[in-house]
Protein backbone atom coordinates (compact mmCIF):
# COMPACT_ATOMS: atom_id res chain seq x y z
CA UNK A 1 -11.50 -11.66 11.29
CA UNK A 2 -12.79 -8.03 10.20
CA UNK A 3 -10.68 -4.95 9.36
CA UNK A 4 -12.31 -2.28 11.21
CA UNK A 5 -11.86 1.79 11.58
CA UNK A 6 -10.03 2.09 14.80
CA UNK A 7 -12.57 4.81 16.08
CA UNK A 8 -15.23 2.15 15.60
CA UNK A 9 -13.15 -0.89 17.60
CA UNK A 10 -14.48 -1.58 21.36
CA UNK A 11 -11.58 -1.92 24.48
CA UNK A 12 -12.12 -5.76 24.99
CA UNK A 13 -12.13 -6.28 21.15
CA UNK A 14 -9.88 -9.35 20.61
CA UNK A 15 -7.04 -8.29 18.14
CA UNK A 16 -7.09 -11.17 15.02
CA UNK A 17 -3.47 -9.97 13.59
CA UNK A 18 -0.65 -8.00 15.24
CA UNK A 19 -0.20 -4.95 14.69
CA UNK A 20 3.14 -3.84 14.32
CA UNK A 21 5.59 -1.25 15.24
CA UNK A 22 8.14 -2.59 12.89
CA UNK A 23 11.88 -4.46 14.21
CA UNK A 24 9.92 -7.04 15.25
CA UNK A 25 8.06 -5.24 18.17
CA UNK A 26 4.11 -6.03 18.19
CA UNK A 27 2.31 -3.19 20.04
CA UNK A 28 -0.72 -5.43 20.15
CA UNK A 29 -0.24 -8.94 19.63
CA UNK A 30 -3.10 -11.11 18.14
CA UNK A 31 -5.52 -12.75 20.42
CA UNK A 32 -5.32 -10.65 23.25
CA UNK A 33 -8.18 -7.80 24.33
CA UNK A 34 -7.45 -4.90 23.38
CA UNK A 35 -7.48 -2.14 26.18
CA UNK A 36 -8.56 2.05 25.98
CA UNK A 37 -5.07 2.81 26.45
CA UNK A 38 -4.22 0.48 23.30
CA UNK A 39 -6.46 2.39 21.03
CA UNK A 40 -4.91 5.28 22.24
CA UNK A 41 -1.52 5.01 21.73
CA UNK A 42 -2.50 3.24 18.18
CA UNK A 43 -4.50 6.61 17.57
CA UNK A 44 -1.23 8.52 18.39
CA UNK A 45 0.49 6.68 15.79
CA UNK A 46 -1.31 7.23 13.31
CA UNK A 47 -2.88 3.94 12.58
CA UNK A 48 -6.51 4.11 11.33
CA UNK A 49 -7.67 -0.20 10.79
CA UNK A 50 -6.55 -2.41 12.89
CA UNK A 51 -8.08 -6.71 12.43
CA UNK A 52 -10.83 -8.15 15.33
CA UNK A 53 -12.46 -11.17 15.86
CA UNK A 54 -16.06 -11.79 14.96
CA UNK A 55 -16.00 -15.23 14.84
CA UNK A 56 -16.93 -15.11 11.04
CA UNK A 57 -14.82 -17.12 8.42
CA UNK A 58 -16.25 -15.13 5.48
CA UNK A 59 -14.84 -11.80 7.18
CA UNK A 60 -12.31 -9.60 5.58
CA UNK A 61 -8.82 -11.24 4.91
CA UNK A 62 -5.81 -9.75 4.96
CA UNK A 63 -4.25 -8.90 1.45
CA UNK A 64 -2.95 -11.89 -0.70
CA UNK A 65 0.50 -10.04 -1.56
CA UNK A 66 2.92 -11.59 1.31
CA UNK A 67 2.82 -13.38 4.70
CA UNK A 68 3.06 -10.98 7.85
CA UNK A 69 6.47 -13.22 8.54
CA UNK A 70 7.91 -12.21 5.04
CA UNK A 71 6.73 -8.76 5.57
CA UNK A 72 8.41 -8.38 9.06
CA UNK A 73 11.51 -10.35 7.45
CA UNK A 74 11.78 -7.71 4.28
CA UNK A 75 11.17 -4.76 7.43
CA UNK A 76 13.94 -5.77 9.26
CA UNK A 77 16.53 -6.19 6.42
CA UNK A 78 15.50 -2.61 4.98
CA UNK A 79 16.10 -1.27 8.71
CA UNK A 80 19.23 -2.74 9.13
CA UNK A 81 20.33 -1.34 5.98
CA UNK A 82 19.52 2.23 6.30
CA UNK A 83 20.79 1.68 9.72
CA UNK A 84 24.61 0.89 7.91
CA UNK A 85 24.35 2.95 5.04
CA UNK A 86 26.94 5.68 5.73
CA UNK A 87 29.25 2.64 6.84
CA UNK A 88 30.36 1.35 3.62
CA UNK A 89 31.87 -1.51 4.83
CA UNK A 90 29.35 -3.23 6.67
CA UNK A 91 27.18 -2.43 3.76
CA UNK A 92 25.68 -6.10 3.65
CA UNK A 93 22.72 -7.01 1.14
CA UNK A 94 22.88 -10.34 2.43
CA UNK A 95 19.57 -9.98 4.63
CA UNK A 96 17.65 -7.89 1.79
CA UNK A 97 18.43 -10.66 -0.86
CA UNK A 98 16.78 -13.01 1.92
CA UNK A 99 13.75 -10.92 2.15
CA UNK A 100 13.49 -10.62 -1.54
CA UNK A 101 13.29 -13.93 -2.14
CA UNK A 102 10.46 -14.99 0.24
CA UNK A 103 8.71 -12.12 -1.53
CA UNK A 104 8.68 -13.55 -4.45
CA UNK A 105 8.16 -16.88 -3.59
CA UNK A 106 5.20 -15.83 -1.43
CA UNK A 107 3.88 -13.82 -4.50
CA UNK A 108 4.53 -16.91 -6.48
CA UNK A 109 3.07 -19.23 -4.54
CA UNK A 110 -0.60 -16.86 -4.23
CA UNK A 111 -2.92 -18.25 -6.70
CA UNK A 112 -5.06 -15.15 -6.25
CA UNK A 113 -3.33 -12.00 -5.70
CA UNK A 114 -5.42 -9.29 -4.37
CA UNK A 115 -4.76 -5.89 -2.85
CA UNK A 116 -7.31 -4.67 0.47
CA UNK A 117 -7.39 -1.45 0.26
CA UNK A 118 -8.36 -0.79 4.12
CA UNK A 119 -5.06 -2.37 5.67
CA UNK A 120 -2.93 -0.60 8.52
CA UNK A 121 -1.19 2.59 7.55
CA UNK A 122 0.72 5.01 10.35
CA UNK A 123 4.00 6.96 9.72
CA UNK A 124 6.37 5.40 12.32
CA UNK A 125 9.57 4.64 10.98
CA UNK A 126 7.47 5.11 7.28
CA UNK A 127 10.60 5.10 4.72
CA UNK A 128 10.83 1.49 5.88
CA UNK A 129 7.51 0.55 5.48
CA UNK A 130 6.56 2.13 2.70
CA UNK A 131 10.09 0.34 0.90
CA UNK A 132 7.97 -3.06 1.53
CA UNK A 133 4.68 -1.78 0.99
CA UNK A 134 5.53 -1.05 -2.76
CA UNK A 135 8.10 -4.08 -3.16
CA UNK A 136 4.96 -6.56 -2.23
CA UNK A 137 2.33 -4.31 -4.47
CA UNK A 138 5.17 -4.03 -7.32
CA UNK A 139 5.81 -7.72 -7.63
CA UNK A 140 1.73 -8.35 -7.18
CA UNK A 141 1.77 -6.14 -10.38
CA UNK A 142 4.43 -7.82 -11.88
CA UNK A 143 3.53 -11.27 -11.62
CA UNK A 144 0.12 -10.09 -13.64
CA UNK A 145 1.74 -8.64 -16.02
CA UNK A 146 3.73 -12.27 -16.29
CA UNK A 147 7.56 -11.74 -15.45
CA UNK A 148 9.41 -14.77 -14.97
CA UNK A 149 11.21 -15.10 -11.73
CA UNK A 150 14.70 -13.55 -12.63
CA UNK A 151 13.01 -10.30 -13.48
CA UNK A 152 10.91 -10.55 -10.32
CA UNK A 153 14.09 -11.05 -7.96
CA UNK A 154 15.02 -7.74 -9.85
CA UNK A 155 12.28 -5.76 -9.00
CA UNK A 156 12.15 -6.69 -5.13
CA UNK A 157 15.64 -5.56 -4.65
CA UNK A 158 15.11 -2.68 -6.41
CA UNK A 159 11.73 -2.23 -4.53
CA UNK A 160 13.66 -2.76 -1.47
CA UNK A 161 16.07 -0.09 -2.08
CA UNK A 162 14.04 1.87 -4.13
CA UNK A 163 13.85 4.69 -1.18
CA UNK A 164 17.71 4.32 0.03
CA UNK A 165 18.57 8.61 -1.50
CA UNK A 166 16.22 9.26 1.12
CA UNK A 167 18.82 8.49 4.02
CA UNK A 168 20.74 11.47 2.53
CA UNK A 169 18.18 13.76 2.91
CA UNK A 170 17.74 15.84 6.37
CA UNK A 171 14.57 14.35 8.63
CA UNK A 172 13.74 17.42 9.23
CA UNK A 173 12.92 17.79 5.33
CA UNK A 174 11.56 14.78 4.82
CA UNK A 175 9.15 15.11 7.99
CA UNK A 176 8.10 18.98 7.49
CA UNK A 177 4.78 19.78 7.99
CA UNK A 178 4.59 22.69 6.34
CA UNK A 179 5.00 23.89 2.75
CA UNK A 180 8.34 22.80 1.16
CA UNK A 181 10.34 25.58 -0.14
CA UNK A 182 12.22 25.13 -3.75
CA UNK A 183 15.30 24.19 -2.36
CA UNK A 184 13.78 21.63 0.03
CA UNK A 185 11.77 20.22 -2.59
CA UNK A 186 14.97 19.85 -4.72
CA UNK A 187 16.72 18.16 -1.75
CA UNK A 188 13.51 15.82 -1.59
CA UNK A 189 14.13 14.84 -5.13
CA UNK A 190 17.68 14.43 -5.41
CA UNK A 191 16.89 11.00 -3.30
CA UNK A 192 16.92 9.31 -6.72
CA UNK A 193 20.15 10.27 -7.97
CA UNK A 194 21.53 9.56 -4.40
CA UNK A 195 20.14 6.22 -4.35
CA UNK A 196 21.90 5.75 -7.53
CA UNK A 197 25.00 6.85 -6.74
CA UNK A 198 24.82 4.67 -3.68
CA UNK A 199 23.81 1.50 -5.08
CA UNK A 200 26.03 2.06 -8.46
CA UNK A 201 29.07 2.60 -6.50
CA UNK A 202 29.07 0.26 -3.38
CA UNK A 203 27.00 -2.28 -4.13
CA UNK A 204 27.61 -5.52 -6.86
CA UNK A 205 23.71 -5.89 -8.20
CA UNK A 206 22.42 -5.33 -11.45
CA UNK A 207 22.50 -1.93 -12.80
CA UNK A 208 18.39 -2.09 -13.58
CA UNK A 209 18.27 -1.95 -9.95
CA UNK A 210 19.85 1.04 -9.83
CA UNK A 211 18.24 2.37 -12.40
CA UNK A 212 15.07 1.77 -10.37
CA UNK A 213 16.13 4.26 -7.62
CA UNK A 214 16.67 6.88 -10.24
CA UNK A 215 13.64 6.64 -12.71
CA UNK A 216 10.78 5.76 -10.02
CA UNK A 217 9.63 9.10 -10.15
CA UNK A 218 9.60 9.46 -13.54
CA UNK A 219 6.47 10.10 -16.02
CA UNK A 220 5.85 8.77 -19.31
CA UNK A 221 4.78 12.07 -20.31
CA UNK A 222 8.52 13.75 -19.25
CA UNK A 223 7.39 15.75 -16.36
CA UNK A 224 8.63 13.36 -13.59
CA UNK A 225 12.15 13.72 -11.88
CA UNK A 226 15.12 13.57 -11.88
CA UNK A 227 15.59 13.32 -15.82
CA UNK A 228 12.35 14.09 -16.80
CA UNK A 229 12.46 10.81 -19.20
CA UNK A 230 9.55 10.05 -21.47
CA UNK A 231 8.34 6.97 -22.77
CA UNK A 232 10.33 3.70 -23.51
CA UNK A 233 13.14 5.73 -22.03
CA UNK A 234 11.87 4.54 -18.69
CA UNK A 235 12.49 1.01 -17.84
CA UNK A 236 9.43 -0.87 -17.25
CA UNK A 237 10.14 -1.70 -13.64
CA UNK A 238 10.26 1.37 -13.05
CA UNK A 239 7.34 2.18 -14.66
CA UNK A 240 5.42 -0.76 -12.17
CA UNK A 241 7.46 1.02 -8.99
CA UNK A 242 5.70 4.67 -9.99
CA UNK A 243 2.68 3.65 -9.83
CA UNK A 244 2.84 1.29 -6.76
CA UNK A 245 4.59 4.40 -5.19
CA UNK A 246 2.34 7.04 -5.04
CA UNK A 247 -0.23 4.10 -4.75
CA UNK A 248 1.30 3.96 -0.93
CA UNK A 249 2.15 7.26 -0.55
CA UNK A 250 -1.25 8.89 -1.39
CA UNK A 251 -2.50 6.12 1.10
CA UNK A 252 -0.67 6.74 3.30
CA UNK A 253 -0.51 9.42 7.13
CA UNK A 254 2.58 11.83 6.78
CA UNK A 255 3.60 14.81 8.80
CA UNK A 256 1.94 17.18 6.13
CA UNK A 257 -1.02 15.41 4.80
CA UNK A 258 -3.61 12.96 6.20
CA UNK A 259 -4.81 9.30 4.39
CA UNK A 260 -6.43 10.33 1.36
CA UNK A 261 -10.52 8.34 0.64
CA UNK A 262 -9.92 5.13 -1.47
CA UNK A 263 -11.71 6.97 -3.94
CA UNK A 264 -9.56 9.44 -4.35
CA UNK A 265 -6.74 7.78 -4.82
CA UNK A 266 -7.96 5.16 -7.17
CA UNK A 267 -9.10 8.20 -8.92
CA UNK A 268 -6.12 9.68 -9.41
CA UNK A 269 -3.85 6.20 -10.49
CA UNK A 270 -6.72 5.76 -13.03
CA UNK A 271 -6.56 9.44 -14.31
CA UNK A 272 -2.98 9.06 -14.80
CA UNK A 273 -2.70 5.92 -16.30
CA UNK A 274 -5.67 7.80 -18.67
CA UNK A 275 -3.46 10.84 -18.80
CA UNK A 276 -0.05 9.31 -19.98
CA UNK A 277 1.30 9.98 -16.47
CA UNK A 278 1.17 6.41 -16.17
CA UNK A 279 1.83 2.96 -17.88
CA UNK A 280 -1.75 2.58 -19.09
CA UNK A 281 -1.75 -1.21 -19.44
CA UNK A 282 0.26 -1.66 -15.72
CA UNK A 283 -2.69 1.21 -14.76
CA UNK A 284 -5.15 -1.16 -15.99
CA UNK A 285 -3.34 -4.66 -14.25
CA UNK A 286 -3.04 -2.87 -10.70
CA UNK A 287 -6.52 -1.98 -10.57
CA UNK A 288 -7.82 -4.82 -11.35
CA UNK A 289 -5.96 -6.11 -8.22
CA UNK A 290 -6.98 -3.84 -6.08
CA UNK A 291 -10.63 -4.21 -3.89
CA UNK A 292 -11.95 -0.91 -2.66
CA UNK A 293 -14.36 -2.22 -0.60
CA UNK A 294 -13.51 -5.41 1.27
CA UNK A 295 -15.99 -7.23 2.96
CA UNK A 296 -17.46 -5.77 5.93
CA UNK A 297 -16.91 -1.71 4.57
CA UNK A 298 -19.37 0.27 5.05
CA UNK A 299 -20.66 2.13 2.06
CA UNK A 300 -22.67 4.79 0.68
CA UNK A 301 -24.76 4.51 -2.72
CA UNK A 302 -25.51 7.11 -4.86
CA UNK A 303 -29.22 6.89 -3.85
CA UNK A 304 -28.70 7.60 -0.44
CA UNK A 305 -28.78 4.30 0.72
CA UNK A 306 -25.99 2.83 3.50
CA UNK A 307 -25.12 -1.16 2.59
CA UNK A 308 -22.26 -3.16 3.82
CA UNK A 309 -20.05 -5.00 1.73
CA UNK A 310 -21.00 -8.87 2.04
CA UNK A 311 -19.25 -10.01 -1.02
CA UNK A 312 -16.50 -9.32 -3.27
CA UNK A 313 -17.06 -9.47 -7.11
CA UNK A 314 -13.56 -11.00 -8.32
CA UNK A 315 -14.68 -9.30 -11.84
CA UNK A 316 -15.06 -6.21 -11.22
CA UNK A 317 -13.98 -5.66 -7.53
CA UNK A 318 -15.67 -1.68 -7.30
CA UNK A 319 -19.15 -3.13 -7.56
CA UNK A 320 -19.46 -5.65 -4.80
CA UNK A 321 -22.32 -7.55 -3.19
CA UNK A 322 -23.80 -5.54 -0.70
CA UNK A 323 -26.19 -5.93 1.88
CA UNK A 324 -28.16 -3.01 3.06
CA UNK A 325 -28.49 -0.95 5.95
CA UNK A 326 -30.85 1.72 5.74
CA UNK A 327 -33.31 3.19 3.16
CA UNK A 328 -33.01 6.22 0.83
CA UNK A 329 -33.95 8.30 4.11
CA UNK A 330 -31.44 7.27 6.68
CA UNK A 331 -33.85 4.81 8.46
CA UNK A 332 -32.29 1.68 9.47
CA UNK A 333 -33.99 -1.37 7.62
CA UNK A 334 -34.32 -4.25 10.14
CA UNK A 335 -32.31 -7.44 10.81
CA UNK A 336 -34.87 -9.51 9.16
CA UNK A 337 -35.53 -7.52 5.98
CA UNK A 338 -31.98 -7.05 4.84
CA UNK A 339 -31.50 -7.90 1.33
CA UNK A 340 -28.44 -8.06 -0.48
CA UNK A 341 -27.63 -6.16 -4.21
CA UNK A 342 -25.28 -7.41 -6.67
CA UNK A 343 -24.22 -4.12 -7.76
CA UNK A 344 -22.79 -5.79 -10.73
CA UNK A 345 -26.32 -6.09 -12.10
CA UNK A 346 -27.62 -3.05 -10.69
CA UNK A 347 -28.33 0.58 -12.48
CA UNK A 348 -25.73 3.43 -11.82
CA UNK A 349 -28.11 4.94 -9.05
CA UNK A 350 -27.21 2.07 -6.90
CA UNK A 351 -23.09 2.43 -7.24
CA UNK A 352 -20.80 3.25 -3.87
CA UNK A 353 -20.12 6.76 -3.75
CA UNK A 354 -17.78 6.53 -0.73
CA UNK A 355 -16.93 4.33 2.33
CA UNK A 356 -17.95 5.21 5.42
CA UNK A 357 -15.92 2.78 7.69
């Protein structure tokens, strides 16, 4: 299977994963040819990748966090929950402590953990996604950093219900396309103390994963919210949950902003891990997870040349093995002459400057 741009995927494609509209509803189930009026109603959603068939085994995998069971498992229980939140007495974690532990057990049981950078993003229903988007990135992280189970059950409820203030707050704030103004950016913010208060007065869990509501939007340099907390006055799970946050967020289509370039955003996590915004050393542990450029992107060097990614280069995953495309003047080299570059080994002329799928 290949990942591929959605504006670049043919109507008789055959789909290799489903693609998902979350409560276990597949808008395009896997193995089936994909029609025009697919695409565009996946367009109108907002998704930008979606996985085809090209009958190559060396393709593009899907990332090694979870399985696309867990992940639908962990969607549903979130969903259910904000779903019952205002009724405090069918608030039942029993279905998110389910999900959380096939997360970790999936996470556990990965012997290479990995993080594509290209996978499906779209804003439907995206409180709930995004809630298991960082729980499966945040337990990726922490397993590098080497937390023993206990502390990894911690972090994937608290990943799960890292987001559950947000119920409190209007959807027509949460959703505006325009310019916040100060109050509705303090509305926005008081999600963390109201996912506090929530979990640390109707729920029986462990007051770190309350904590992690609260202090996920803190910095180590004090100018986060809601406390503006510095340092070791942050927890460290929460520390993992920042960064895996805006990680999604910045990755992510929303009402006021489009997907910002992989570059970009690995950009900016670097810079603030560099910064003190950021854990440096988690900074460090999630990059080294993440590949910019799975196999089959296409990409532009800094000579001008196109290449696509062939390979991925486990060591340092930003300078793959490419093969390439064209010359330094746009013309196409042919089938038969394409070479391939370890990048690894190459000057800095030769380094991806962007994607371009």
């Amino acid at each position: 299977m290949i990942l591929t741009p959605l504006n670049l995927v043919n109507a008789g494609s055959i789909v290799a994963m489903d693609v998902s509209a979350g409560a276990g509803r597949a808008l395009v189930k896997k193995g089936v040819q994909i029609t025009s009026r697919d695409l565009e109603d996946l367009h109108r959603r907002g998704i930008t990748h979606i996985y085809i068939e090209d009958g190559n085994e060396l393709s593009t995998k899907p990332d090694g966090t979870i399985s696309e069971a867990t992940r639908q498992i962990a969607l549903d229980a979130v969903t259910d929950l904000f779903d019952h939140i205002e009724d405090f007495r069918r608030f039942n974690l029993s279905r998110v402590k389910i999900a959380a532990e096939r997360m970790v057990d999936d996470i556990l049981a990965n012997e290479e953990i990995n993080v594509q950078v290209q996978d499906i993003r779209q804003h439907d229903d995206y409180t709930f996604k995004h809630s298991v988007n960082v729980t499966a990135l945040s337990l990726a992280l922490g397993r590098r950093a080497g937390l023993p189970r206990d502390e990894l059950m911690v972090l994937a409820l608290g990943g799960l219900m890292h987001d559950i203030g947000k119920k409190m707050v209007p959807l027509e704030i949460l959703n505006k396309p325009s310019r916040l103004t100060d109050e509705e950016k303090r509305a926005i913010e008081e999600h963390t103390t109201k996912g506090f208060e929530i979990l640390s007065q109707h729920t029986n869990t462990d007051p770190v994963i309350w904590s992690l509501a609260r202090q996920h939007h803190e910095s180590l340099d004090g100018t986060g919210y809601p406390d503006r907390r510095k340092g070791k006055d942050i927890h460290n799970l929460a520390r993992m949950l920042q960064i895996v946050d805006q990680w999604d967020a910045l990755r992510s289509v929303r009402p006021y902003k489009p997907a910002w370039s992989n570059e970009r955003v690995i950009h900016t996590i670097r810079s603030s891990g560099e910064t003190g915004r950021m854990d440096p050393a988690y900074v460090k542990l999630f990059l080294k997870m993440v590949v910019p450029y799975p196999q089959g992107t296409v990409v532009q060097l800094a000579d001008g040349r196109m290449a696509s990614v062939v390979a991925v280069n486990r060591h340092d995953p930003a300078r793959p093995v490419v093969m390439l495309l064209s010359d330094r003047n746009g013309r196409p080299v042919p089938e038969d002459q394409r070479t391939h570059l370890e990048l690894l080994q190459e000057p800095p002329e030769t380094a991806i400057v962007k994607s371009l799928s």
